[in-house]
C-alpha atoms as a PDB file:
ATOM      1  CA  UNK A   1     -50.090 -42.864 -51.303  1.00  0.00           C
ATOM      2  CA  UNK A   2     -47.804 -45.304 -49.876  1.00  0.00           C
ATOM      3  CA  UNK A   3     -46.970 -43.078 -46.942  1.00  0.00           C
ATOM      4  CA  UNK A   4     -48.798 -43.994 -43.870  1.00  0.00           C
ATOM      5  CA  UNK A   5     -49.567 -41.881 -40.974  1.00  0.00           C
ATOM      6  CA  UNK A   6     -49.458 -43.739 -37.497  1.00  0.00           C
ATOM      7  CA  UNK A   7     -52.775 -42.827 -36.769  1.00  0.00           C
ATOM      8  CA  UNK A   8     -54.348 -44.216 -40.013  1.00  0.00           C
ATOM      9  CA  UNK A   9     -56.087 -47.104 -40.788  1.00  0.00           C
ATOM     10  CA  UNK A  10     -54.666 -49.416 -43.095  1.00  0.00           C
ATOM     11  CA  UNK A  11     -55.451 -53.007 -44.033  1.00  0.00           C
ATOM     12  CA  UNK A  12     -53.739 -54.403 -47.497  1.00  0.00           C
ATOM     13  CA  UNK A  13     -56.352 -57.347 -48.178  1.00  0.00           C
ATOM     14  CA  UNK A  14     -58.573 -54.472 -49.332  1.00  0.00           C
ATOM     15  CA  UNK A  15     -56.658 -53.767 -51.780  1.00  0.00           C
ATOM     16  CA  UNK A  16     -56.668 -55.142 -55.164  1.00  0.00           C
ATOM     17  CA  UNK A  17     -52.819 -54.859 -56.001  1.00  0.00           C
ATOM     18  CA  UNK A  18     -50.369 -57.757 -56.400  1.00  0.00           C
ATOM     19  CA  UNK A  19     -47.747 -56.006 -54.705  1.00  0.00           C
ATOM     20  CA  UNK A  20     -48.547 -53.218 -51.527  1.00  0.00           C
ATOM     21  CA  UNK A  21     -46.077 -51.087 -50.264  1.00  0.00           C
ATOM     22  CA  UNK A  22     -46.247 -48.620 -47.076  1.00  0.00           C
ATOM     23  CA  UNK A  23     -43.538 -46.673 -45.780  1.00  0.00           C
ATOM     24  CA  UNK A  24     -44.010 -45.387 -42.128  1.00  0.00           C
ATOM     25  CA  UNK A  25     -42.491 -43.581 -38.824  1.00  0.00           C
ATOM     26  CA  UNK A  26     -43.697 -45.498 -35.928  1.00  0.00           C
ATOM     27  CA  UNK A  27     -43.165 -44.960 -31.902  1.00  0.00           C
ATOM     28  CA  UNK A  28     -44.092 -47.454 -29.322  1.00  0.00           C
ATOM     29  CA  UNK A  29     -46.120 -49.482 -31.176  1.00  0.00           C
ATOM     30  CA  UNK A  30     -48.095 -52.923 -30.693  1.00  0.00           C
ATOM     31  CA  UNK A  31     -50.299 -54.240 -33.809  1.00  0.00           C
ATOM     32  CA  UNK A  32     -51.577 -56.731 -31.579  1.00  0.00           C
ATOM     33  CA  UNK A  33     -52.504 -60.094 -32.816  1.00  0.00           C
ATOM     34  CA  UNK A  34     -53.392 -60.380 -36.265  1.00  0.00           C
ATOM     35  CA  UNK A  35     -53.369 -62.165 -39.920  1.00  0.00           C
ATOM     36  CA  UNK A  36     -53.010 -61.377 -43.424  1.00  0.00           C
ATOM     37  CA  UNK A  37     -54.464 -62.636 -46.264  1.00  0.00           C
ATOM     38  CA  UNK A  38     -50.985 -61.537 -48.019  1.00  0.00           C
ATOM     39  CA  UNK A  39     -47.386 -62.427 -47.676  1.00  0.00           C
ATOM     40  CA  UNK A  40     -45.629 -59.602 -45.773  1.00  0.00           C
ATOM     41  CA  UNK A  41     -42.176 -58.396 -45.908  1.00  0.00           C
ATOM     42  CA  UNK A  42     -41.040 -57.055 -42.926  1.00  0.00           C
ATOM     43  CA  UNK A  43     -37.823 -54.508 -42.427  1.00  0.00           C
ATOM     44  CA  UNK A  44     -36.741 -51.530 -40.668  1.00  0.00           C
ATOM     45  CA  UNK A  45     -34.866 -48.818 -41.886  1.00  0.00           C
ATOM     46  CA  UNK A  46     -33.773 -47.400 -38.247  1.00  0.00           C
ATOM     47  CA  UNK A  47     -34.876 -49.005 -35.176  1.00  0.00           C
ATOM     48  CA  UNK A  48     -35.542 -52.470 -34.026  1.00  0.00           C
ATOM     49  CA  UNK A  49     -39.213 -54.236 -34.147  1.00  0.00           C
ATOM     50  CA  UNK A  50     -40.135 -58.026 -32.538  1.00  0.00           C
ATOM     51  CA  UNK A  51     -42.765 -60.498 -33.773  1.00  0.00           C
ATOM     52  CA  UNK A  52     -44.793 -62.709 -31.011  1.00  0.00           C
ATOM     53  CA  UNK A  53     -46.461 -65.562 -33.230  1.00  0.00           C
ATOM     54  CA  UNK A  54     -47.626 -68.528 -30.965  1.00  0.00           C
ATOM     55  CA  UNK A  55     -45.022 -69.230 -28.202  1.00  0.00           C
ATOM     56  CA  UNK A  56     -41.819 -67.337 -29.881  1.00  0.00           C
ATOM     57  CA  UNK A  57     -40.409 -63.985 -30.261  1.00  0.00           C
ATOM     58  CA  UNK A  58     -38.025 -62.770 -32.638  1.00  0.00           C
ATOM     59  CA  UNK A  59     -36.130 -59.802 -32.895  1.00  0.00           C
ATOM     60  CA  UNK A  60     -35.808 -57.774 -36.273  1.00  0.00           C
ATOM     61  CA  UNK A  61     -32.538 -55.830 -35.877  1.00  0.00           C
ATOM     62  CA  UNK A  62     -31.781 -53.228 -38.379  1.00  0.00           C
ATOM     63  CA  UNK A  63     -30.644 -54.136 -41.530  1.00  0.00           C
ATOM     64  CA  UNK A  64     -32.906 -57.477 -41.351  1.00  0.00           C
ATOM     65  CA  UNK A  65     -36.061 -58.142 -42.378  1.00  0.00           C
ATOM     66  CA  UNK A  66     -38.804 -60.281 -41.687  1.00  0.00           C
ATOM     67  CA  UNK A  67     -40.860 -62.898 -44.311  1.00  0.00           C
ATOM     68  CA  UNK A  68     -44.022 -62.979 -42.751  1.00  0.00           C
ATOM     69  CA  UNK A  69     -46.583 -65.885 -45.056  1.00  0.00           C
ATOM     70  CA  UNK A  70     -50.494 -65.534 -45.837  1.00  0.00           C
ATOM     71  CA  UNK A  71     -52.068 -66.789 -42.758  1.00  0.00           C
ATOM     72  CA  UNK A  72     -49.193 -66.533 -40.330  1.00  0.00           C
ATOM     73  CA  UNK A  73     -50.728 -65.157 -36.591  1.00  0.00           C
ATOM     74  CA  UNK A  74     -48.257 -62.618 -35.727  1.00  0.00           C
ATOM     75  CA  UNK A  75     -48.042 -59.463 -33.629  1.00  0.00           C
ATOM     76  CA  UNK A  76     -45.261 -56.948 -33.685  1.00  0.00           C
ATOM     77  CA  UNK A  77     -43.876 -54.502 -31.211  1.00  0.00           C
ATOM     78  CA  UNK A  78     -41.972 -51.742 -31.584  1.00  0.00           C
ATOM     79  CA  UNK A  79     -40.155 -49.775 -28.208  1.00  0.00           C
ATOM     80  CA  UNK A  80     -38.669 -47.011 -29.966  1.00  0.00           C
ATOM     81  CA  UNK A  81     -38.945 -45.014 -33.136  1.00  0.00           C
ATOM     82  CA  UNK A  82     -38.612 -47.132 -35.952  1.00  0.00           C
ATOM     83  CA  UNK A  83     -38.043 -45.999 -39.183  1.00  0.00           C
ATOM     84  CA  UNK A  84     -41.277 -48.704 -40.753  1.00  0.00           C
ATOM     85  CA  UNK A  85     -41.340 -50.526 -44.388  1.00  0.00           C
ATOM     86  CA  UNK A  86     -43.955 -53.255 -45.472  1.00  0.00           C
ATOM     87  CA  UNK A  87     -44.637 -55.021 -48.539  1.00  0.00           C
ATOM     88  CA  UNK A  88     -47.547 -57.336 -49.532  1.00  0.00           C
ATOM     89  CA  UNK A  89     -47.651 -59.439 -51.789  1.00  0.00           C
ATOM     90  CA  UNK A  90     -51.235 -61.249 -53.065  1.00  0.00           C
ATOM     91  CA  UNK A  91     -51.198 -65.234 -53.029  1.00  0.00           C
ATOM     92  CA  UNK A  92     -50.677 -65.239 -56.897  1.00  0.00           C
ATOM     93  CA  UNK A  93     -47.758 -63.611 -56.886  1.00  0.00           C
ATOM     94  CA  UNK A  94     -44.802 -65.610 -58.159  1.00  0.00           C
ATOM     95  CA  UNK A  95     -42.842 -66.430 -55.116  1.00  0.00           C
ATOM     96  CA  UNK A  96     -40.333 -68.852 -53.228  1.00  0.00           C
ATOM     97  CA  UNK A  97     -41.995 -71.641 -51.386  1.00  0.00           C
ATOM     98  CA  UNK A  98     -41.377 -69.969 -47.986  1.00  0.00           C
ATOM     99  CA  UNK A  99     -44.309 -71.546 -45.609  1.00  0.00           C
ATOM    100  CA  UNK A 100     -42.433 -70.447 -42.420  1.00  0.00           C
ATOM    101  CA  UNK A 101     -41.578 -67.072 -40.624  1.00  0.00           C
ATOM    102  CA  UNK A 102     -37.749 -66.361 -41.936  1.00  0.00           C
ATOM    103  CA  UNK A 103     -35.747 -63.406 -40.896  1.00  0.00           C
ATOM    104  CA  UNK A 104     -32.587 -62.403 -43.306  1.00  0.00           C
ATOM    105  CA  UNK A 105     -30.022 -60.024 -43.705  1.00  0.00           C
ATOM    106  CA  UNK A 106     -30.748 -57.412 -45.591  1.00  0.00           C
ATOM    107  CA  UNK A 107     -27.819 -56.087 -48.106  1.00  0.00           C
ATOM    108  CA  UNK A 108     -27.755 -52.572 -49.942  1.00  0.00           C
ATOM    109  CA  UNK A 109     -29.221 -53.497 -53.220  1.00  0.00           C
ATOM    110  CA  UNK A 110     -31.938 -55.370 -51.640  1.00  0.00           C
ATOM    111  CA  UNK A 111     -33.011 -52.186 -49.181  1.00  0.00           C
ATOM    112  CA  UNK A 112     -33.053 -49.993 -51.947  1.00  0.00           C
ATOM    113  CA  UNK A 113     -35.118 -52.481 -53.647  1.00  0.00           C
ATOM    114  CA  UNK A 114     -37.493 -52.638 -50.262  1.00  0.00           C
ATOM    115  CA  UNK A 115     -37.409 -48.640 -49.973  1.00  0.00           C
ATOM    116  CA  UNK A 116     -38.825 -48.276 -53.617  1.00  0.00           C
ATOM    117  CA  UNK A 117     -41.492 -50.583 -53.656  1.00  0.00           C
ATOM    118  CA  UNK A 118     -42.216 -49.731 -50.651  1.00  0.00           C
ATOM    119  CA  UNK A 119     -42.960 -45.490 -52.006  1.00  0.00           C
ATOM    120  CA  UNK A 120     -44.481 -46.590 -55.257  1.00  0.00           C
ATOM    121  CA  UNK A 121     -48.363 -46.248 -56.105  1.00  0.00           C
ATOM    122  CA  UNK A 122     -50.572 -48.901 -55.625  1.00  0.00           C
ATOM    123  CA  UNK A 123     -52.180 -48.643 -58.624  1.00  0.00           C
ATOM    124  CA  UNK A 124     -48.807 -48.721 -61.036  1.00  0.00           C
ATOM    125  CA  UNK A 125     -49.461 -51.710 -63.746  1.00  0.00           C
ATOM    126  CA  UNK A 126     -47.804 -55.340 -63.281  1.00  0.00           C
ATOM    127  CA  UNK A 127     -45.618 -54.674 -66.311  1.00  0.00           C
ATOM    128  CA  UNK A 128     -43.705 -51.511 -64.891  1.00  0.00           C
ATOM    129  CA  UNK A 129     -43.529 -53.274 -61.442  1.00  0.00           C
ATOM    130  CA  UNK A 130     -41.704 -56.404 -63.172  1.00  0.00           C
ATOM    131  CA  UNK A 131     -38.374 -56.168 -63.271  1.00  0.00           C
ATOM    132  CA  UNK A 132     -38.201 -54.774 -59.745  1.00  0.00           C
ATOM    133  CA  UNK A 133     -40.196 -57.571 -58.398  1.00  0.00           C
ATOM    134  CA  UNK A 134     -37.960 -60.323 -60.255  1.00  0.00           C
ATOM    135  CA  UNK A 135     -34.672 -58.768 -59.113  1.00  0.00           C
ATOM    136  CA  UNK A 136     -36.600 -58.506 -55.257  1.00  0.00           C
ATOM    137  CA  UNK A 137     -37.270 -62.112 -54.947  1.00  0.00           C
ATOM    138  CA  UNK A 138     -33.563 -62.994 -56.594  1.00  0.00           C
ATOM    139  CA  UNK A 139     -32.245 -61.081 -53.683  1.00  0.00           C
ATOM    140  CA  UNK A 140     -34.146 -62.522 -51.134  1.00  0.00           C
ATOM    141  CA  UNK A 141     -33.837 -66.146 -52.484  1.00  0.00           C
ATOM    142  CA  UNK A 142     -30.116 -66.121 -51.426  1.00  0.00           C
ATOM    143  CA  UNK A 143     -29.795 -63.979 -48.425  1.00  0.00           C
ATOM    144  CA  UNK A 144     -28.620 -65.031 -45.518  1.00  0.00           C
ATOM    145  CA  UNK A 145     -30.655 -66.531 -43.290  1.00  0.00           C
ATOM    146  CA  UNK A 146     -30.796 -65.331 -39.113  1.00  0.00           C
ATOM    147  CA  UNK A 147     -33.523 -66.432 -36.576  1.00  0.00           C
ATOM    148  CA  UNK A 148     -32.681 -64.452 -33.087  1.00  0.00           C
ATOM    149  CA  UNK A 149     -35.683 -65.785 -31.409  1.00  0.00           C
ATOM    150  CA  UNK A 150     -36.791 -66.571 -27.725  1.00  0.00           C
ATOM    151  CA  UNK A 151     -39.386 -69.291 -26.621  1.00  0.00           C
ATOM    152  CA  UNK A 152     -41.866 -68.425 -24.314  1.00  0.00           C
ATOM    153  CA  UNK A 153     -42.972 -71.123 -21.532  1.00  0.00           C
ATOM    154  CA  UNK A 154     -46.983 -71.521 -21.874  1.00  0.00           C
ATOM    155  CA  UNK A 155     -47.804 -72.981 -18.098  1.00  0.00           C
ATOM    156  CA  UNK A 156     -50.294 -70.577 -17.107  1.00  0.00           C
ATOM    157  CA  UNK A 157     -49.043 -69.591 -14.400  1.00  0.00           C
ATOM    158  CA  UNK A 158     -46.506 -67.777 -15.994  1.00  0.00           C
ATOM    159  CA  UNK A 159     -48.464 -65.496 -18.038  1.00  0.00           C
ATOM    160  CA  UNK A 160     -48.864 -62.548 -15.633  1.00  0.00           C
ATOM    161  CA  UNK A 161     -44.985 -62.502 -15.359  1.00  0.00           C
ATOM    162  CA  UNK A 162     -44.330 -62.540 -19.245  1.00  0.00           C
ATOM    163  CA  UNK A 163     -47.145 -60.058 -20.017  1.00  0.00           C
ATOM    164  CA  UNK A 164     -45.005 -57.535 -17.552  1.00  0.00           C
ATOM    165  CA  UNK A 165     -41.663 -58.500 -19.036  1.00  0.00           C
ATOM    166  CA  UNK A 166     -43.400 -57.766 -22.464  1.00  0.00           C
ATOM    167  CA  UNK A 167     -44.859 -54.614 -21.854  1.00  0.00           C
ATOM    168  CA  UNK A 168     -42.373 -53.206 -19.288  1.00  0.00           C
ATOM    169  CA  UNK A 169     -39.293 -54.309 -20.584  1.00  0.00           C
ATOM    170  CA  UNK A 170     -38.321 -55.867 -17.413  1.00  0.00           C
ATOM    171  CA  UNK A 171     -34.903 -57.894 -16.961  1.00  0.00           C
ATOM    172  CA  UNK A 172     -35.844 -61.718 -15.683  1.00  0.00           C
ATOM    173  CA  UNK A 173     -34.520 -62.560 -12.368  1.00  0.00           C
ATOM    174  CA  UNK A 174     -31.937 -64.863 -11.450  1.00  0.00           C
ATOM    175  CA  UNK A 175     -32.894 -68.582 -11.003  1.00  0.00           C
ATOM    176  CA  UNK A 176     -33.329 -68.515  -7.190  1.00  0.00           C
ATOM    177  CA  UNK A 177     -35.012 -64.529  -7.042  1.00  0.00           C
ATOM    178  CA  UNK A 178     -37.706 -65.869 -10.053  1.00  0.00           C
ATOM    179  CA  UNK A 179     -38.113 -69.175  -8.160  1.00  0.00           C
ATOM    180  CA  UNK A 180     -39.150 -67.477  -4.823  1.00  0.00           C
ATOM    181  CA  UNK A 181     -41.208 -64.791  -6.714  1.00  0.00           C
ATOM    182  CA  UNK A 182     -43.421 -67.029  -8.438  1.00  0.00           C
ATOM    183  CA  UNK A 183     -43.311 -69.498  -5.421  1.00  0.00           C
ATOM    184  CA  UNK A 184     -41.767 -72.840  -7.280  1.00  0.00           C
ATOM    185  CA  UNK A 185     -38.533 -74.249  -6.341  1.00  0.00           C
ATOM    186  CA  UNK A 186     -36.069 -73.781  -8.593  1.00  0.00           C
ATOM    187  CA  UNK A 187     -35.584 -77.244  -9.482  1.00  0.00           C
ATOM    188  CA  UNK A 188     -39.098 -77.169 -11.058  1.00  0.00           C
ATOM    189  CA  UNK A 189     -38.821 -73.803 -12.321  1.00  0.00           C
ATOM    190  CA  UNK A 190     -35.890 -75.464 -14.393  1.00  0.00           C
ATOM    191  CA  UNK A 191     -37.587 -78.382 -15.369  1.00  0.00           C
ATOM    192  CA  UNK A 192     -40.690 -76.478 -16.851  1.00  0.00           C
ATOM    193  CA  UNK A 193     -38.872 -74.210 -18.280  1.00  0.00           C
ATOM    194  CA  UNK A 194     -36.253 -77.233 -19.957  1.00  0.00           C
ATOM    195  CA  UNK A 195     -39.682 -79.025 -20.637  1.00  0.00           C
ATOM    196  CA  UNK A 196     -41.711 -75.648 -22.510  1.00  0.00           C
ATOM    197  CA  UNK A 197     -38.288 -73.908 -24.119  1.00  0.00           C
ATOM    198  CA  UNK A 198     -35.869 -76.381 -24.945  1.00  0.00           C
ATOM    199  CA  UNK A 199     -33.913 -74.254 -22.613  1.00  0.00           C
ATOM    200  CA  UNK A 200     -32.921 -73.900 -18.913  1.00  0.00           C
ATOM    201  CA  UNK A 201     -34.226 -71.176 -17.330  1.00  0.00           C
ATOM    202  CA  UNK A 202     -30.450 -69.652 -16.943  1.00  0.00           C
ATOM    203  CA  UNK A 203     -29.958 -70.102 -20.891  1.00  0.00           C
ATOM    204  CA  UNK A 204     -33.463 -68.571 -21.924  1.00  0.00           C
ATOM    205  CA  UNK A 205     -32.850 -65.458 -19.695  1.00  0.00           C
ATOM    206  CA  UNK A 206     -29.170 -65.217 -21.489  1.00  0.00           C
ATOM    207  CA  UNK A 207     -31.364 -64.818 -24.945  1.00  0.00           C
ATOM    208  CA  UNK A 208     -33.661 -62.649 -23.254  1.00  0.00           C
ATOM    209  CA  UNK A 209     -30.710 -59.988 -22.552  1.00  0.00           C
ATOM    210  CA  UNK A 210     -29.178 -60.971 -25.916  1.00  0.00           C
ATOM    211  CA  UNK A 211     -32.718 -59.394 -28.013  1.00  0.00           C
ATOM    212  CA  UNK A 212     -32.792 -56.643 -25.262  1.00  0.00           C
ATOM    213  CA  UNK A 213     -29.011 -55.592 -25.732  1.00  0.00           C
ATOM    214  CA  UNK A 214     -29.673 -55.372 -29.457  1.00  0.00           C
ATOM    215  CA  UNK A 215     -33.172 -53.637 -29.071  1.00  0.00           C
ATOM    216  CA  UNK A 216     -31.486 -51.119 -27.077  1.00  0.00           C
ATOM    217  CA  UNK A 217     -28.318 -50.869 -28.927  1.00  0.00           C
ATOM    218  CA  UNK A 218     -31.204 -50.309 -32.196  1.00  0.00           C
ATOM    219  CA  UNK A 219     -32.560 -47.462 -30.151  1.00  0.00           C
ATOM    220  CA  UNK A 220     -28.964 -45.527 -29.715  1.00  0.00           C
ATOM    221  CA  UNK A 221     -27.819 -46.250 -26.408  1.00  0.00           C
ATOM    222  CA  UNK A 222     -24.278 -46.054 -25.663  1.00  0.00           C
ATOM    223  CA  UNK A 223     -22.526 -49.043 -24.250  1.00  0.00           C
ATOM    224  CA  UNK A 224     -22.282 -48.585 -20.525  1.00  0.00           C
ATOM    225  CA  UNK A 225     -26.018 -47.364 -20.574  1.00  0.00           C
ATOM    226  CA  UNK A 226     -26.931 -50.708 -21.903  1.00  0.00           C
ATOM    227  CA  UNK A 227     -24.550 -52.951 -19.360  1.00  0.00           C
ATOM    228  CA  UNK A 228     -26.113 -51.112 -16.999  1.00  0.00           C
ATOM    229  CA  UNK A 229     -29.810 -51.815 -17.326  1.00  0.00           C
ATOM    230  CA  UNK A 230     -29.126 -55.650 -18.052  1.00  0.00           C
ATOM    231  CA  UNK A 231     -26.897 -55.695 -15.257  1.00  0.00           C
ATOM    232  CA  UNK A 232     -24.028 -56.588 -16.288  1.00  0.00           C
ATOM    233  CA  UNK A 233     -20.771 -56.689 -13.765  1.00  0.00           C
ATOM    234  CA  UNK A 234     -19.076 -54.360 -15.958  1.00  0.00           C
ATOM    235  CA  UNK A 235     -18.763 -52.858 -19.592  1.00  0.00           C
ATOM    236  CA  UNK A 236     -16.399 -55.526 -20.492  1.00  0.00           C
ATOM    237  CA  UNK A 237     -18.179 -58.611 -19.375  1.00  0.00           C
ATOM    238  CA  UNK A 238     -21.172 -56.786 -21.521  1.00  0.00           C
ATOM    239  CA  UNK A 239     -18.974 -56.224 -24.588  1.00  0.00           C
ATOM    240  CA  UNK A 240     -17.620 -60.242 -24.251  1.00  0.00           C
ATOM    241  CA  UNK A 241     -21.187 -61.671 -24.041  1.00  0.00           C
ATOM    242  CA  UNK A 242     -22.342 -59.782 -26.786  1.00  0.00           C
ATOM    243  CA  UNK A 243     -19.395 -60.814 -29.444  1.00  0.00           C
ATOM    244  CA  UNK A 244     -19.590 -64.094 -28.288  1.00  0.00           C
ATOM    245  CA  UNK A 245     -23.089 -64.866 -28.884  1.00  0.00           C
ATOM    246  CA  UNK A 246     -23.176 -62.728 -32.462  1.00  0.00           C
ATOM    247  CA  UNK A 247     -19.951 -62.097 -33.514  1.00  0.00           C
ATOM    248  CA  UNK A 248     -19.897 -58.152 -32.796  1.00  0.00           C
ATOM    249  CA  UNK A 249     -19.083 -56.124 -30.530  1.00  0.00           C
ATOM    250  CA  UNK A 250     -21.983 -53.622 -29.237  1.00  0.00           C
ATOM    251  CA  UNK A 251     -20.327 -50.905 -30.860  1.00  0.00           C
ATOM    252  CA  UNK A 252     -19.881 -52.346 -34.314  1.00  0.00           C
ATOM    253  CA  UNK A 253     -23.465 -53.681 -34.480  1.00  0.00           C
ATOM    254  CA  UNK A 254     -24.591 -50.040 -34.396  1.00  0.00           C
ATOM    255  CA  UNK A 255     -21.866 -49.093 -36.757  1.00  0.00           C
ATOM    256  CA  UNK A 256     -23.105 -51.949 -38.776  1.00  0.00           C
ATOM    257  CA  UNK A 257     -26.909 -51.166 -38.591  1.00  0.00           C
ATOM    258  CA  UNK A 258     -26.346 -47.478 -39.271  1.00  0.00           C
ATOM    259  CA  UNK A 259     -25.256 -48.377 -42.611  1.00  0.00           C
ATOM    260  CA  UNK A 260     -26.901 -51.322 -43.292  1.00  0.00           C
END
């Protein structure tokens, strides 16, 4: 069956298909770090997921998914209920040259694609999987390409702090609160930071509410409920931040993952 309990063991490079599908309901959820000898196709049908791999994090809104290759250390978490969809695909397969992690929109006919593959036995011959396969990897060829991703510093000494943001889903403090908390000045908490993310530390925390807003925007939670627990001075300055950094307002990214 292609229906996976959360409970049950599951491991694709045991099995001898070219193309795995799995269909799930997950809660709170972390895979921890892992590989595949398969290329994985990552999406969720409700709820939001995000991928650590080395010293980045991306989100997977709904309506995206994630193209995971053979060999790529990842680990994903999931916060919420999240409505789960995975599809493997063996090293022979015929597929685009993607050799990085890519994250893309996902439009109707390609998530009904995902959602039947993704129910059909493992054991159904190459030739009836065909034409659904070549229309897949059409569809993913040419959509669009988003990367909502974060950087994460590596100095030692702040691994404690991002193991508790991780797992806690705390909000960073502001520059001079983090600086006196970790006991750096905040002249060299903006340098390492600068040095490790590309980012200043002000920037990089900006991102960090930008994947949280949408996270908990995935997970149903009206407006003011999410303004609040980023701390935001009001709804409004919430509601401006998030357009201007994707183009949507809170409200119509959950319109627009409802139905995505």
């Amino acid at each position: 069956m292609a229906t996976i309990h959360p409970q049950q063991e599951f491991n694709p490079d045991t099995i001898g298909a070219s193309v795995v599908g799995i269909a799930s309901r997950l809660a709170i959820h972390d895979s921890g770090a892992h590989t595949h000898q398969t290329h994985q196709l990552l999406f969720a049908q409700a709820g939001c997921m995000s991928i650590e791999l080395d010293n980045r994090v991306c989100l997977i809104p709904p309506s995206r998914a994630a193209w995971i290759p053979s060999g790529t250390v990842h680990r994903v978490f999931m916060t919420g209920v999240v409505e789960y969809r995975s599809l493997y695909f063996s090293r022979d397969t015929s597929l685009p040259s993607f050799n990085n992690l890519l994250i893309m929109e996902v439009n109707p006919l390609l998530r009904e694609l995902i959602e039947r593959m993704a129910h059909w036995e493992w054991d159904m011959p190459i030739d009836d999987q065909k034409n659904v396969v070549n229309l897949f990897l059409e569809e993913i060829e040419k959509a669009p390409r988003e990367y909502w991703q974060l950087r994460m510093p590596k100095d030692p000494r702040l691994q404690n702090w991002l193991l508790a943001l991780k797992q806690e889903q705390l909000l960073p403090e502001p520059l001079h609160l983090f600086a006196k908390q970790i006991g750096m000045s905040t002249k060299t908490v903006s340098r390492l930071f600068k040095a490790e993310t590309g980012m200043s530390y002000q920037a990089w925390r900006q991102q960090w509410r930008l994947l949280r807003a949408m996270d908990l925007l995935a997970d149903n939670l009206q407006v003011s409920q999410v303004s609040d627990k980023l701390e935001f001075s009001s709804d409004s300055a919430f509601i401006s931040f998030f357009k201007q950094h994707t183009g949507h307002t809170p409200s119509n990214f959950q319109v627009a993952k409802s139905i995505g």
